[in-house]
N, C-alpha and C. Protein backbone atom coordinates (compact mmCIF):
# COMPACT_ATOMS: atom_id res chain seq x y z
N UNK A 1 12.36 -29.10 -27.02
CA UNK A 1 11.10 -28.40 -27.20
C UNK A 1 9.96 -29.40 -27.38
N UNK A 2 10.25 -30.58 -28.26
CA UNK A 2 9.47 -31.62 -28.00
C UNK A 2 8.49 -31.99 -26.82
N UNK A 3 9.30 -32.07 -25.87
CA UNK A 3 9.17 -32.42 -24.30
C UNK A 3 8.25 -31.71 -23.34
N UNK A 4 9.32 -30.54 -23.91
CA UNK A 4 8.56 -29.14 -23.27
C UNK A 4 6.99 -28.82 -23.80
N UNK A 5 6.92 -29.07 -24.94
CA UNK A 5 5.40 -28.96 -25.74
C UNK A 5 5.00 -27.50 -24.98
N UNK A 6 5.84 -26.18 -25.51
CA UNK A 6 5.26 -24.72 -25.07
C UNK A 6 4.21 -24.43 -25.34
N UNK A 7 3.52 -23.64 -24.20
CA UNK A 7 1.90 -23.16 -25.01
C UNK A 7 2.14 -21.26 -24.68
N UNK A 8 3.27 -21.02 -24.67
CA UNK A 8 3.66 -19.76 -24.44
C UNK A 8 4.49 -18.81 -24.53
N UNK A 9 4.72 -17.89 -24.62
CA UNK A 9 6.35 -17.16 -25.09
C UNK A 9 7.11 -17.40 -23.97
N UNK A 10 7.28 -17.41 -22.75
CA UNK A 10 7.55 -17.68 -21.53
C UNK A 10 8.48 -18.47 -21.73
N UNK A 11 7.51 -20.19 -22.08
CA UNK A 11 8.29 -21.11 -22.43
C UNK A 11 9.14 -20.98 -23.37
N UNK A 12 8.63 -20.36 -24.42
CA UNK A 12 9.84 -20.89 -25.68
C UNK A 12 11.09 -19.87 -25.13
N UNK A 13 11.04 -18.97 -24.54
CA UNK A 13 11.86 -18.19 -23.91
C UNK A 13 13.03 -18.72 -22.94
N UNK A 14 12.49 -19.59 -22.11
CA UNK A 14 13.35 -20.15 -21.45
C UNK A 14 13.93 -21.96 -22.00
N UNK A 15 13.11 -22.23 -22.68
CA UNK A 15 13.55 -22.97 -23.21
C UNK A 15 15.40 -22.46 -24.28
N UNK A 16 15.19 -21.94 -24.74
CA UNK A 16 16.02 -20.81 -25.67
C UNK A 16 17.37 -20.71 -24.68
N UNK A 17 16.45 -20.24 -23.44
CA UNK A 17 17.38 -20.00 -22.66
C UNK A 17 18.20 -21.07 -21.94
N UNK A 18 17.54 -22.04 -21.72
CA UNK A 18 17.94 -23.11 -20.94
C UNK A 18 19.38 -24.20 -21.85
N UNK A 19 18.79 -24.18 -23.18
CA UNK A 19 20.21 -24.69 -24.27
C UNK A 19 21.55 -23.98 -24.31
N UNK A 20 22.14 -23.71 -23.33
CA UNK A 20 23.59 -23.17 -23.40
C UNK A 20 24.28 -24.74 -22.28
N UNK A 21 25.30 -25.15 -22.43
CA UNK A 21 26.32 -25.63 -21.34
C UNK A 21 25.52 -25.98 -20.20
N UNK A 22 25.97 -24.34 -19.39
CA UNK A 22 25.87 -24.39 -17.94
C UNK A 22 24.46 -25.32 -17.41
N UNK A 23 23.12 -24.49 -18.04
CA UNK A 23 21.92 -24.43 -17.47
C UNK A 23 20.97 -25.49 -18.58
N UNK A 24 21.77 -26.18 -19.23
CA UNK A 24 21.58 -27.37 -19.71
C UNK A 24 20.98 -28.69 -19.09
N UNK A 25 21.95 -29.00 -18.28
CA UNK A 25 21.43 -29.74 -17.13
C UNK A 25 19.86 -29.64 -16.16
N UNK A 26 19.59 -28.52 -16.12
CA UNK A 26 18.06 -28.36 -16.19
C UNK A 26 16.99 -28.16 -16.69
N UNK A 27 16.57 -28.83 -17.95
CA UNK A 27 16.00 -28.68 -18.79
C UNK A 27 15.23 -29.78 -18.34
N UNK A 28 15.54 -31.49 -17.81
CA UNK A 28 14.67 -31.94 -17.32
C UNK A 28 13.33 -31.67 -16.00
N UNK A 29 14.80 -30.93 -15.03
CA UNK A 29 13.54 -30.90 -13.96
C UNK A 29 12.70 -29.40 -14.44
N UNK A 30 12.83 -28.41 -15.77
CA UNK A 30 11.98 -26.92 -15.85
C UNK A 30 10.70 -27.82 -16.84
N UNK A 31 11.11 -29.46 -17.70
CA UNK A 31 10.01 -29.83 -18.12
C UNK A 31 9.06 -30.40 -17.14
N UNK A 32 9.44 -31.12 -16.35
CA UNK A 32 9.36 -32.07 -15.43
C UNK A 32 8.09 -30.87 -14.27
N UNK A 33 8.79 -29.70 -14.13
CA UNK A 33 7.79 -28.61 -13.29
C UNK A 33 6.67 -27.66 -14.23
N UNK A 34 7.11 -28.10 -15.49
CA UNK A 34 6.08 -27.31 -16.23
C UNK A 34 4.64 -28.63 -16.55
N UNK A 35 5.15 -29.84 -16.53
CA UNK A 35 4.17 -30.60 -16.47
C UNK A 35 3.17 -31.50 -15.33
N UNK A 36 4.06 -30.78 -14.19
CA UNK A 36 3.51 -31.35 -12.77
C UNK A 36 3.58 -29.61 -11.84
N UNK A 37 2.92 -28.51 -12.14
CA UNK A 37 3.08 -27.65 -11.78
C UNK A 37 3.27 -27.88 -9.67
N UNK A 38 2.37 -28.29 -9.58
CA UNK A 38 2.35 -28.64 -8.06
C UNK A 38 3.17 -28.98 -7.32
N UNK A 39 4.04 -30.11 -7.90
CA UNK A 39 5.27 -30.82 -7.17
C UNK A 39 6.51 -29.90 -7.27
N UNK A 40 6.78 -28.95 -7.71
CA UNK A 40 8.13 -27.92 -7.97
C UNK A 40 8.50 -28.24 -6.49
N UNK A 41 9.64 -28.26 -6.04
CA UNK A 41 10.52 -27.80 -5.06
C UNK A 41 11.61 -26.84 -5.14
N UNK A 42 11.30 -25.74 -3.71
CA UNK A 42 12.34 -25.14 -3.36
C UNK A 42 12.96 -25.15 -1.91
N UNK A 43 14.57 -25.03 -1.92
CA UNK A 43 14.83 -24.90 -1.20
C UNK A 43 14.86 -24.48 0.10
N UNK A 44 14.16 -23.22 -0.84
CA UNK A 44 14.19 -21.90 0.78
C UNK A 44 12.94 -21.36 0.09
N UNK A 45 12.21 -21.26 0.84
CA UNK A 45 10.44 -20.84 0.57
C UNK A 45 10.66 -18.95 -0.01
N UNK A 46 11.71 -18.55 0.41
CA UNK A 46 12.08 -17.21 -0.36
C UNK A 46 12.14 -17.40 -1.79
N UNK A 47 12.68 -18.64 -1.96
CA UNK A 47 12.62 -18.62 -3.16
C UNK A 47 11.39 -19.10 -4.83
N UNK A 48 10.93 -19.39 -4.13
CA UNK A 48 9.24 -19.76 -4.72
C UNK A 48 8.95 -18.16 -5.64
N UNK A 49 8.85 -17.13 -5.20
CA UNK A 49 8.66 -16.13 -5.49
C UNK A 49 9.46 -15.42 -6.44
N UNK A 50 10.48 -16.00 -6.57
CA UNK A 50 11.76 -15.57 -7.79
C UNK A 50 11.50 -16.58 -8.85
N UNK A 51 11.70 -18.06 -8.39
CA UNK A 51 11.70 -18.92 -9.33
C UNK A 51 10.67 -19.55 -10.20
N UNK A 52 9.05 -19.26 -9.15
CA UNK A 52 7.70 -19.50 -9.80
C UNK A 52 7.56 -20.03 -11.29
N UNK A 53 7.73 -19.01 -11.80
CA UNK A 53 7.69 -18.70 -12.75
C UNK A 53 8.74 -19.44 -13.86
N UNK A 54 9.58 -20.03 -13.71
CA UNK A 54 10.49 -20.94 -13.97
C UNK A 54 10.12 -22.45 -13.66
N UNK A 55 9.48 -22.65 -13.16
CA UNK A 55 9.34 -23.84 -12.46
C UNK A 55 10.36 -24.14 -11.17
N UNK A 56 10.78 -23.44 -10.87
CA UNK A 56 11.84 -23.78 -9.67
C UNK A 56 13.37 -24.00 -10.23
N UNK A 57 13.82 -23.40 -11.57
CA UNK A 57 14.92 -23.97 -12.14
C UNK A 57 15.47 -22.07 -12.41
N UNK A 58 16.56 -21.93 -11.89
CA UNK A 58 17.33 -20.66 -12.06
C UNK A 58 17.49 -20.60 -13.40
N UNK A 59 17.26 -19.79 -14.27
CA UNK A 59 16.87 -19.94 -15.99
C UNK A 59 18.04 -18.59 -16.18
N UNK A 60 17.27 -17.33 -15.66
CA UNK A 60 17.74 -15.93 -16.07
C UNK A 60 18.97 -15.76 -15.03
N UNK A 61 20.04 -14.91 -15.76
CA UNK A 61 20.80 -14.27 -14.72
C UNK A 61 20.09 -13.10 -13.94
N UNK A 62 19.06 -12.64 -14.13
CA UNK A 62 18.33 -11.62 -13.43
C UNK A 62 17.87 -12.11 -12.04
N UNK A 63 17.51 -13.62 -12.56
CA UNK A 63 16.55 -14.59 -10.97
C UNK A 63 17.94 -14.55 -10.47
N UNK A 64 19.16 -15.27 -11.02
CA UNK A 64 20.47 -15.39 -9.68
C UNK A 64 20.63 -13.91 -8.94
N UNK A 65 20.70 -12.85 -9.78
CA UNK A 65 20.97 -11.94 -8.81
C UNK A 65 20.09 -11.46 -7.84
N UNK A 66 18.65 -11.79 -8.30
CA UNK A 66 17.82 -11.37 -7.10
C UNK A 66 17.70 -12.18 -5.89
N UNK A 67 18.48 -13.54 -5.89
CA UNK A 67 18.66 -14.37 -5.04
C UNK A 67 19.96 -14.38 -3.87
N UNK A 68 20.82 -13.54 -4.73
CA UNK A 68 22.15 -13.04 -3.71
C UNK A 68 21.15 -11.74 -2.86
N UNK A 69 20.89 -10.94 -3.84
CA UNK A 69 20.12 -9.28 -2.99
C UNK A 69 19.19 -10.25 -1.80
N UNK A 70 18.05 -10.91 -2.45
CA UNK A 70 17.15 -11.18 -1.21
C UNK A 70 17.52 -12.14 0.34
N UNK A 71 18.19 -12.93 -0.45
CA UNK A 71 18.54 -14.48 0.28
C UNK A 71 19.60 -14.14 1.07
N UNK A 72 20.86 -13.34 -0.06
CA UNK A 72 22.90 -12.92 0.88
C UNK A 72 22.62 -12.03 1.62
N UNK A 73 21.27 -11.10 1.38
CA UNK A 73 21.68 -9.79 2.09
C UNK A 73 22.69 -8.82 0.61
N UNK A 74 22.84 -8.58 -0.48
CA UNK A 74 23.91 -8.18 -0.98
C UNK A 74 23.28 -7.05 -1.57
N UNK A 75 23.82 -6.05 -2.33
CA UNK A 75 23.15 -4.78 -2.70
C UNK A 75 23.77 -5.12 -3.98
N UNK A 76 22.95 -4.77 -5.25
CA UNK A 76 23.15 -4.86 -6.64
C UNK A 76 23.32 -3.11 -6.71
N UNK A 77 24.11 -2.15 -6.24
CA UNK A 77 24.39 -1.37 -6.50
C UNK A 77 25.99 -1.37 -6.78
N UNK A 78 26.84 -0.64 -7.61
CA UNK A 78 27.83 -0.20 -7.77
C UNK A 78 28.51 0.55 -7.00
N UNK A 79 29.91 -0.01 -6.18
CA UNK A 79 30.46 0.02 -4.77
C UNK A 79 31.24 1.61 -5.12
């Protein structure tokens, strides 16, 4: 949080979120895009629009699934 220096619920939100294991490992590049907003990279320009808001770093399980629906083609409905 140091790093991060939040000026928002957003942040402290994903920050929060970002301290588990898995999604640990990106905590540099979500500081790294929160302090160079401009330079973020994405992969697939679809994805700018999911991840924005993240800095380009998959934070929520909500952003992964909207990335199978938009990107796989997959339906988040119950088969």
């Amino acid at each position: 949080m140091k790093e991060l220096k939040p000026d928002c619920l957003e942040d402290l939100i994903a920050g929060v979120s970002l301290y588990r294991p898995g999604p640990m490992d990106q905590i540099p590049r979500y500081v790294k895009g929160k302090l160079n907003p401009g330079h973020n990279e994405y992969t697939h320009p679809r994805l700018e629009p999911i991840l924005n808001v993240t800095y380009g770093c998959m934070v929520y399980q909500e952003q992964v699934m909207q990335i199978v629906r938009d990107l796989a083609g997959y339906s988040l409905r119950k088969s």
